[in-house]
Protein backbone atom coordinates (compact mmCIF):
# COMPACT_ATOMS: atom_id res chain seq x y z
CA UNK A 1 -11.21 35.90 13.76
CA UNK A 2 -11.71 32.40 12.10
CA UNK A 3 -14.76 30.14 12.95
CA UNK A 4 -13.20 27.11 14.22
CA UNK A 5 -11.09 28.79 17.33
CA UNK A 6 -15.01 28.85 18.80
CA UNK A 7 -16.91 26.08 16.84
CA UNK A 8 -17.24 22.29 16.77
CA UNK A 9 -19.44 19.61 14.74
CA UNK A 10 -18.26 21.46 11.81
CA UNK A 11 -20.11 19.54 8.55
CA UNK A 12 -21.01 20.39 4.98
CA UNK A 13 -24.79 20.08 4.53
CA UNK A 14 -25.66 19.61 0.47
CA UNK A 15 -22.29 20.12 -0.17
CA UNK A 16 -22.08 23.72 0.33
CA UNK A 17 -23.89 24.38 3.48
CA UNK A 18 -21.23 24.80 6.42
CA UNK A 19 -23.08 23.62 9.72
CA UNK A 20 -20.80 23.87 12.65
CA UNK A 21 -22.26 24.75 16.52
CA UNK A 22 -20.57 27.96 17.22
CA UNK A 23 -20.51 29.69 21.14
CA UNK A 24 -22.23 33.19 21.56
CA UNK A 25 -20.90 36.23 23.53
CA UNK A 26 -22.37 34.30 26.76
CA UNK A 27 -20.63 31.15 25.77
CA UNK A 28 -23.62 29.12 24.88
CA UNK A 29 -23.62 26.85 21.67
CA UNK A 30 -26.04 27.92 19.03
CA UNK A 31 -25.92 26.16 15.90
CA UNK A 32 -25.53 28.20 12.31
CA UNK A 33 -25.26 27.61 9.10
CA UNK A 34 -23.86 29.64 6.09
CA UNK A 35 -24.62 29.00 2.00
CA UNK A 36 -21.13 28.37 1.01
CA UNK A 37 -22.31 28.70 -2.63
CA UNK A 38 -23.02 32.61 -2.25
CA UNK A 39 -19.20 33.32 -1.54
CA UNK A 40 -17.12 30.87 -3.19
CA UNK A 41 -17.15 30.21 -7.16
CA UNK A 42 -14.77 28.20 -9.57
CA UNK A 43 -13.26 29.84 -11.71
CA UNK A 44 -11.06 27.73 -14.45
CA UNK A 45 -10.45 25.03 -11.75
CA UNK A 46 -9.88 26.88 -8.88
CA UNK A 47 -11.43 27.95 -5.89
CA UNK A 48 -12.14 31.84 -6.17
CA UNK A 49 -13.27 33.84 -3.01
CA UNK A 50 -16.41 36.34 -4.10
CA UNK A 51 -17.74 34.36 -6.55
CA UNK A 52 -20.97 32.05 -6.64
CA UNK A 53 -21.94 28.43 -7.39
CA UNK A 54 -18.38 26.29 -6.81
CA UNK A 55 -20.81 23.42 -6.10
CA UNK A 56 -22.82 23.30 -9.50
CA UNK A 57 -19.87 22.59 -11.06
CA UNK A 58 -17.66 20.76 -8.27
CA UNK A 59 -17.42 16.92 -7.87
CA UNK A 60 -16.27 14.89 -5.24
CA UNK A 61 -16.92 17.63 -2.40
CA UNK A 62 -15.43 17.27 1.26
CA UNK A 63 -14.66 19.35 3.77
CA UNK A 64 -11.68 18.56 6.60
CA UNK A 65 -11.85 20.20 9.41
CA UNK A 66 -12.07 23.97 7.67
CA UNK A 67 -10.66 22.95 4.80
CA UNK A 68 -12.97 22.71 1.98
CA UNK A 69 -11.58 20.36 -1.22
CA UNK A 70 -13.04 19.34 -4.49
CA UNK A 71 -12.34 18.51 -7.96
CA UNK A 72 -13.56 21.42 -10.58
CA UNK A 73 -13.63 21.63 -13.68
CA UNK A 74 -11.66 23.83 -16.28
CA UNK A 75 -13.40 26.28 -18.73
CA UNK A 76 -11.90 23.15 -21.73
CA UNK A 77 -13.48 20.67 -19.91
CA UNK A 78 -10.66 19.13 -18.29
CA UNK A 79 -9.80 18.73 -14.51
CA UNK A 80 -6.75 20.17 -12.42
CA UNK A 81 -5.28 18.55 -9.32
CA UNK A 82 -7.86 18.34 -6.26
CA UNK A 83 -8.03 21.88 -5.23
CA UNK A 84 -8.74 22.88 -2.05
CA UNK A 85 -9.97 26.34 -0.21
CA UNK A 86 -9.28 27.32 3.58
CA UNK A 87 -12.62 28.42 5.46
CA UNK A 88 -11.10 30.33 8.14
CA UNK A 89 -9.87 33.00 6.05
CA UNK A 90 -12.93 34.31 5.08
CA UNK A 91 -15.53 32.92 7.82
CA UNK A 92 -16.10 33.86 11.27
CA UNK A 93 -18.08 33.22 13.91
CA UNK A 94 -19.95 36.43 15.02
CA UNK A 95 -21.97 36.01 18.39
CA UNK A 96 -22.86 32.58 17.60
CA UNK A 97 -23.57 32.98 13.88
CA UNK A 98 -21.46 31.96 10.94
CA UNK A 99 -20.53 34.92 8.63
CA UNK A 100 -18.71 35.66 5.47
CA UNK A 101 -16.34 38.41 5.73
């Protein structure tokens, strides 16, 4: 299930840290954070799912709502279009904890 059906305050800390305060079993709000930079990598401009790093590479990072954009650079050097990578298809929120999945 994605994060943001039981989260709110959702922020990017660093750039790649996802902060968001995310409700437990019992309801209560427990905030969690998540190293965005262990699960998401560029790879010749685009976003890429299992990979590592986007944000030593990435410029110009912001998040809206769950949707995480930036501009990243090409294996030439150049730049594509702003590219952009959803968060709730790969992060949930598991008993009040942020988790990659």
């Amino acid at each position: 299930m994605s994060f943001a059906a039981s989260a709110q305050n959702i922020w990017l800390e660093d750039g790649h840290i996802l902060v968001a305060s995310v409700q437990d079993r019992e309801g209560n709000w427990q905030e969690s954070r998540i190293d965005l930079d262990e699960f998401i990598g560029n790879e010749d401009g685009w976003f890429m799912w299992d990979g590592v790093n986007f944000s030593h590479s990435a410029n110009g990072i912001q998040l809206d709502g769950t949707h995480l954009t930036a501009e990243l650079p090409m294996r030439d050097g150049g730049y594509r279009e702003r590219q952009g990578i959803e968060l709730n298809d790969r992060i949930s929120n598991i008993d009040g904890q942020l988790v990659f999945n």
